[in-house]
Protein backbone atom coordinates (compact mmCIF):
# COMPACT_ATOMS: atom_id res chain seq x y z
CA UNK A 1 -13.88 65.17 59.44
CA UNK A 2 -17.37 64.52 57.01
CA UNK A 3 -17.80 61.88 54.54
CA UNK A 4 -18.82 63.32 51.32
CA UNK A 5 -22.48 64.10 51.06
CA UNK A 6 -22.88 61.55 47.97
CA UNK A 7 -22.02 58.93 50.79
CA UNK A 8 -23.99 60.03 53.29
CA UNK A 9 -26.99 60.01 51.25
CA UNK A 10 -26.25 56.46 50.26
CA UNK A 11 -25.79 55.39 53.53
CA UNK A 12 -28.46 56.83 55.00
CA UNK A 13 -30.65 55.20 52.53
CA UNK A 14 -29.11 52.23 52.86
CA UNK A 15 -30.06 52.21 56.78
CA UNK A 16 -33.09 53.13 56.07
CA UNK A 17 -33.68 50.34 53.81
CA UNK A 18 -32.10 48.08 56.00
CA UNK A 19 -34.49 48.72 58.68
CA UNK A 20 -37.73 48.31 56.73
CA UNK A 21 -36.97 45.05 55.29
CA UNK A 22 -35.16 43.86 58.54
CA UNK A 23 -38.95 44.51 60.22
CA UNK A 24 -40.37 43.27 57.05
CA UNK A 25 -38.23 40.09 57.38
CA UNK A 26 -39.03 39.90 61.02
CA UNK A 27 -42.59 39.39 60.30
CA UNK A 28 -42.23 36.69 57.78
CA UNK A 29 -39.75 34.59 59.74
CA UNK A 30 -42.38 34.79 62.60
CA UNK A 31 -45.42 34.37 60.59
CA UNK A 32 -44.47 31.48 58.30
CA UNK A 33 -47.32 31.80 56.00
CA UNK A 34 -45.09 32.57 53.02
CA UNK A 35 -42.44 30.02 53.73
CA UNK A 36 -45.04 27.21 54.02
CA UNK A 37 -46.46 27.84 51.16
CA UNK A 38 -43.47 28.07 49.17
CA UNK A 39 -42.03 24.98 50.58
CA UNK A 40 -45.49 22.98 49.88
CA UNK A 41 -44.62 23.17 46.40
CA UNK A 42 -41.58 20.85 46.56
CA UNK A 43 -42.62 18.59 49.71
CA UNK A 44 -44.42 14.81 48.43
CA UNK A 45 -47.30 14.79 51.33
CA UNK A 46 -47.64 10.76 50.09
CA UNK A 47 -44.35 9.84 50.39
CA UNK A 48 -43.24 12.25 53.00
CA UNK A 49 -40.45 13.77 51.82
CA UNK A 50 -38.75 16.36 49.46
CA UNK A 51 -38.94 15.54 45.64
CA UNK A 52 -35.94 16.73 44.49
CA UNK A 53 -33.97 16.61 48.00
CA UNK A 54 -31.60 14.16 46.34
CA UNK A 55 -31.31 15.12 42.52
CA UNK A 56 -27.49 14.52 41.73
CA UNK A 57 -28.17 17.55 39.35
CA UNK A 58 -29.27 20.29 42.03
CA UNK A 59 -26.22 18.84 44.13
CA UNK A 60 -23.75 18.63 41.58
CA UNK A 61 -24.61 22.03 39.63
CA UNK A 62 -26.95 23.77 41.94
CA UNK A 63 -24.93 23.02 44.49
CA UNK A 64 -21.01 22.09 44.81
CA UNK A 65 -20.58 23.84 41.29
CA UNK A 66 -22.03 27.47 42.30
CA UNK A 67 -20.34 27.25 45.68
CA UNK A 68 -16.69 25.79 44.31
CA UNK A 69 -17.21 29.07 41.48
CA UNK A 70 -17.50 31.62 44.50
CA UNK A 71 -14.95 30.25 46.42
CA UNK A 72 -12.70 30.53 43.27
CA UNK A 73 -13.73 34.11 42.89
CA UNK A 74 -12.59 34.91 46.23
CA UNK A 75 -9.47 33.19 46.10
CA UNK A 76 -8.48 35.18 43.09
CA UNK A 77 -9.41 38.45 44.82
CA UNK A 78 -7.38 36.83 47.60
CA UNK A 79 -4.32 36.34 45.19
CA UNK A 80 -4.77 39.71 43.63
CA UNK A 81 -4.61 41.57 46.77
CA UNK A 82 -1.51 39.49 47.57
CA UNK A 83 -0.01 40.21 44.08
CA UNK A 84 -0.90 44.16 44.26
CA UNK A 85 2.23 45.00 46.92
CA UNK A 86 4.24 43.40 43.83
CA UNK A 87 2.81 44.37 40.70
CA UNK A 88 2.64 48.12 40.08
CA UNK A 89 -0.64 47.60 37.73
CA UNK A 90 -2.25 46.40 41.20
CA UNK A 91 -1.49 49.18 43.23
CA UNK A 92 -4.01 51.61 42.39
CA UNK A 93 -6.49 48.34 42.80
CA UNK A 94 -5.17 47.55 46.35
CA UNK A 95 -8.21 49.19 48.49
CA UNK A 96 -10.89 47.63 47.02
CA UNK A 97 -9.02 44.20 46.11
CA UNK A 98 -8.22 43.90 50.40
CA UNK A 99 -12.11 45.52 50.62
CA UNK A 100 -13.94 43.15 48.86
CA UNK A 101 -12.08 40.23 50.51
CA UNK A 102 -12.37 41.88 54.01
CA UNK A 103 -15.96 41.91 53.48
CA UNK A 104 -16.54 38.31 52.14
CA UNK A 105 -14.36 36.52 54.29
CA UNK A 106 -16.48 38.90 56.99
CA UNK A 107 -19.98 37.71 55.90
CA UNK A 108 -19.27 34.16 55.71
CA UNK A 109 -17.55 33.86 59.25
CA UNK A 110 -20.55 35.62 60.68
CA UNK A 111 -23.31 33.62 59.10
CA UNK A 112 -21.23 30.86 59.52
CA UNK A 113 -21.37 31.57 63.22
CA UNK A 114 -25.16 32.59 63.57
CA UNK A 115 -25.98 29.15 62.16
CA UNK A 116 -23.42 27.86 64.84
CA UNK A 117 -26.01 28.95 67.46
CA UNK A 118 -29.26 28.63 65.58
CA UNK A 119 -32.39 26.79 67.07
CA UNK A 120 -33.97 26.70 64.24
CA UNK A 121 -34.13 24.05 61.90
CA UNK A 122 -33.94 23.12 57.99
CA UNK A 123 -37.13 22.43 56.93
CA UNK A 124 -36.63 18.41 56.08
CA UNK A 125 -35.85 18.05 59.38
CA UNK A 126 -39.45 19.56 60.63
CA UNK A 127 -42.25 17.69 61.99
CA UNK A 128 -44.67 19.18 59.60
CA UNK A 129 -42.13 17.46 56.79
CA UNK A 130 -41.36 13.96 58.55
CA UNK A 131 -38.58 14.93 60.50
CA UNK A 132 -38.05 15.32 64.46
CA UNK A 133 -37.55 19.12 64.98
CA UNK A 134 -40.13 21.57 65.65
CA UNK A 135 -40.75 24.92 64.22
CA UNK A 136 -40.28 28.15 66.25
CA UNK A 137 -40.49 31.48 65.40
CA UNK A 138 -37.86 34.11 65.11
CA UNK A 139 -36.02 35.03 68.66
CA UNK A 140 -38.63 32.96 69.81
CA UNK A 141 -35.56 30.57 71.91
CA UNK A 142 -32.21 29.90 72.27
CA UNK A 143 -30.37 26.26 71.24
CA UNK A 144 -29.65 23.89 73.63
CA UNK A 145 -27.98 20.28 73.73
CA UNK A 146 -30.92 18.45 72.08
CA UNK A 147 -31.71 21.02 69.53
CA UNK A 148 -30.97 19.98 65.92
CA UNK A 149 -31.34 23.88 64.43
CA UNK A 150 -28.13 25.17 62.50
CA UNK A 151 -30.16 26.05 59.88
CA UNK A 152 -30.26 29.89 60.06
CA UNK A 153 -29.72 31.77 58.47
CA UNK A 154 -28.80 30.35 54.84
CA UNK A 155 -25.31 29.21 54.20
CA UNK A 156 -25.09 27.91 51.36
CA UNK A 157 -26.67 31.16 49.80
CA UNK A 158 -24.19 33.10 51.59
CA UNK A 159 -21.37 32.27 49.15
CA UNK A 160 -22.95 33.62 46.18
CA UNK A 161 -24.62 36.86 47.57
CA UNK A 162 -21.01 37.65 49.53
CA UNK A 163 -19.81 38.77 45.83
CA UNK A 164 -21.91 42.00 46.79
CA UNK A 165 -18.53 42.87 48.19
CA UNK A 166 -17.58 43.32 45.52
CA UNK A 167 -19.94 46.06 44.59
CA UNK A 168 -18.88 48.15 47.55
CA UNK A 169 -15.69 48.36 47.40
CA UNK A 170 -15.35 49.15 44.08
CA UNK A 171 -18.26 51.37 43.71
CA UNK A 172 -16.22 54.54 43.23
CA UNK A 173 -13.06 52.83 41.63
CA UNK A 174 -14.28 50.78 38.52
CA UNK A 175 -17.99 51.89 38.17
CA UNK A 176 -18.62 48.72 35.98
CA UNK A 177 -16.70 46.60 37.77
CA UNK A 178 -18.77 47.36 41.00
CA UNK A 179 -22.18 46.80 38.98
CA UNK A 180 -20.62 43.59 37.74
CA UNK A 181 -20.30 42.01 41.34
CA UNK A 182 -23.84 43.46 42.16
CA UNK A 183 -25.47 41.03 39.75
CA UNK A 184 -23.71 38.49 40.19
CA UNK A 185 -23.47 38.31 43.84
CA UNK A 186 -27.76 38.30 43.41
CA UNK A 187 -27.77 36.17 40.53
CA UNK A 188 -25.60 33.45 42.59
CA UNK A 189 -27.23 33.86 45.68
CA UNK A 190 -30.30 33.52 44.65
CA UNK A 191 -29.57 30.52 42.54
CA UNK A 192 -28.35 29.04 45.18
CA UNK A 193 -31.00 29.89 47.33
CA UNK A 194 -33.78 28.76 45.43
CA UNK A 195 -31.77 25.53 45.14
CA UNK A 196 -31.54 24.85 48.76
CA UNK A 197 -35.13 25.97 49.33
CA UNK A 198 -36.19 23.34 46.20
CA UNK A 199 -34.39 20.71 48.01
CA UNK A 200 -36.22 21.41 51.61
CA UNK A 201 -32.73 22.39 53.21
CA UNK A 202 -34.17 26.24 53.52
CA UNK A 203 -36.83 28.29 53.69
CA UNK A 204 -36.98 31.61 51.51
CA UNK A 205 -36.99 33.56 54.78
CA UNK A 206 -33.32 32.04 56.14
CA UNK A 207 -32.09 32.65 52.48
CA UNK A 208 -33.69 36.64 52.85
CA UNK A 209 -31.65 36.93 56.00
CA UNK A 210 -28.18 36.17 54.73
CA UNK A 211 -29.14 38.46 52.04
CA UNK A 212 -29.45 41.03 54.75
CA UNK A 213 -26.83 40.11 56.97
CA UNK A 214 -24.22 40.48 54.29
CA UNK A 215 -25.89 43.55 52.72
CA UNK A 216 -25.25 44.90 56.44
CA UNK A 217 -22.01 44.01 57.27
CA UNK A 218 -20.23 45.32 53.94
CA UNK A 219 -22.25 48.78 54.67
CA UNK A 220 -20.68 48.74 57.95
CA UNK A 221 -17.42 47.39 56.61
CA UNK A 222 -17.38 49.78 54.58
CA UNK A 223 -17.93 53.20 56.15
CA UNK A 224 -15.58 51.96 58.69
CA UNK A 225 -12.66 51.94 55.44
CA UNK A 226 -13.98 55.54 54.79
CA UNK A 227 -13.24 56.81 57.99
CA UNK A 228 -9.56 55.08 58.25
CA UNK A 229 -9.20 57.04 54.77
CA UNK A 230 -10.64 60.11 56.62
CA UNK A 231 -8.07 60.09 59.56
CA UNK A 232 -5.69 58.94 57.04
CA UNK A 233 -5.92 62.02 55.35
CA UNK A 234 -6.27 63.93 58.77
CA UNK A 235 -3.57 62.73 59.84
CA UNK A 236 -0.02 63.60 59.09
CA UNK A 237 1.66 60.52 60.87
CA UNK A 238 -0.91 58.16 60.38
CA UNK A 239 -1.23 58.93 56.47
CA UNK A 240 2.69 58.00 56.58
CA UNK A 241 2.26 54.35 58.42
CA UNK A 242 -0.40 53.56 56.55
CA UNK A 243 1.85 54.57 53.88
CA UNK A 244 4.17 52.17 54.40
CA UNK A 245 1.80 49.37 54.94
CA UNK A 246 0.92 50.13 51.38
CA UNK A 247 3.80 50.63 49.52
């Protein structure tokens, strides 16, 4: 049982990659350096707080309007997948469709759930920018009852740069497609990023992280698909359930 070679070269450059901006991104989450000076831009040191923290325009474009478009793009793919086991133009579709959602729904419940736990905190809520929290470092503590933190890594962000999904799953099936949901699923989540980092809610570094988390957990997602198609094939009586579950 061996995944094609094609794969394995992408996935072992993928881990590779992984692990040199995950180190990379280490470092700057630790350091700070960058993040301060970024956010400097957009904090008012006379008035004490972040210029453009309420603009109606970053909230209502920038904001609920980028996240209410990727939500509708998942839905669809939600609908689609649903509609595949009746349509017979679907079919063919069906892996990816149930791929890319597996893998959004996937990124968003786990960086959902890191923030759950988070100690750190959005940068408006800092000392340094007249707020009550302090700053730590990276794995530097854990939360506890009088921690505000839930602020890494970036959440709103994660909406737009889950549409990478989409680039995975349908990598090998519709080419374009696939290249389609790689820029958009940057051009979103960095949008969005820069929006929430504009409005002191993030630094770039929490934003960098949900970039990598997600990146990570469709790789993962996945090779774990290729190797149920592996034993699928493998397999005599598991090719026919899975068959059924199909058809």
């Amino acid at each position: 049982m061996i995944l094609k070679k094609n794969y394995q070269s992408f996935y072992i450059f993928n881990v590779i990659g992984l692990t040199i901006t995950g180190l990379l991104f280490v470092w700057l989450s630790n350091n700070g350096t960058i993040d301060f000076w970024i956010t400097k831009h957009f904090y008012d040191d006379e008035l004490h707080i972040f210029s453009f923290q309420n603009s109606k325009f970053l909230e209502s474009i920038g904001h609920k309007f980028l996240k209410d478009l990727t939500a509708c793009i998942l839905i669809v793919g939600i609908l689609l997948s649903i509609a595949s086991y009746v349509i017979a133009a679907l079919r063919p579709l069906r892996r990816p469709l149930i791929g890319f959602c597996v893998m959004a729904i996937a990124s968003a419940l786990f960086i959902s759930y890191l923030k759950s736990i988070s100690i750190h905190s959005c940068p408006w809520d800092l000392q340094m920018y007249g707020g009550q929290a302090k700053w730590f470092p990276l794995f530097s503590g854990f939360l506890t009852a009088n921690s505000q933190g839930h602020c890494w890594p970036g959440g709103h962000a994660s909406g737009g740069f889950a549409l990478i999904a989409g680039y995975f799953s349908f990598r090998e099936y519709r080419p374009h497609l696939a290249s389609a949901f790689l820029f958009s699923g940057f051009l979103f989540g960095s949008l969005m990023s820069f929006v929430q980092i504009v409005r002191g809610a993030h630094f770039l570094s929490h934003n960098l992280w949900t970039l990598w988390f997600i990146w990570t957990i469709c790789l993962v997602i996945d090779g774990i698909f290729r190797l149920i198609c592996l034993l699928q094939k493998n397999s005599p009586s598991l090719n026919e359930r899975l068959h059924k579950f199909s058809s």
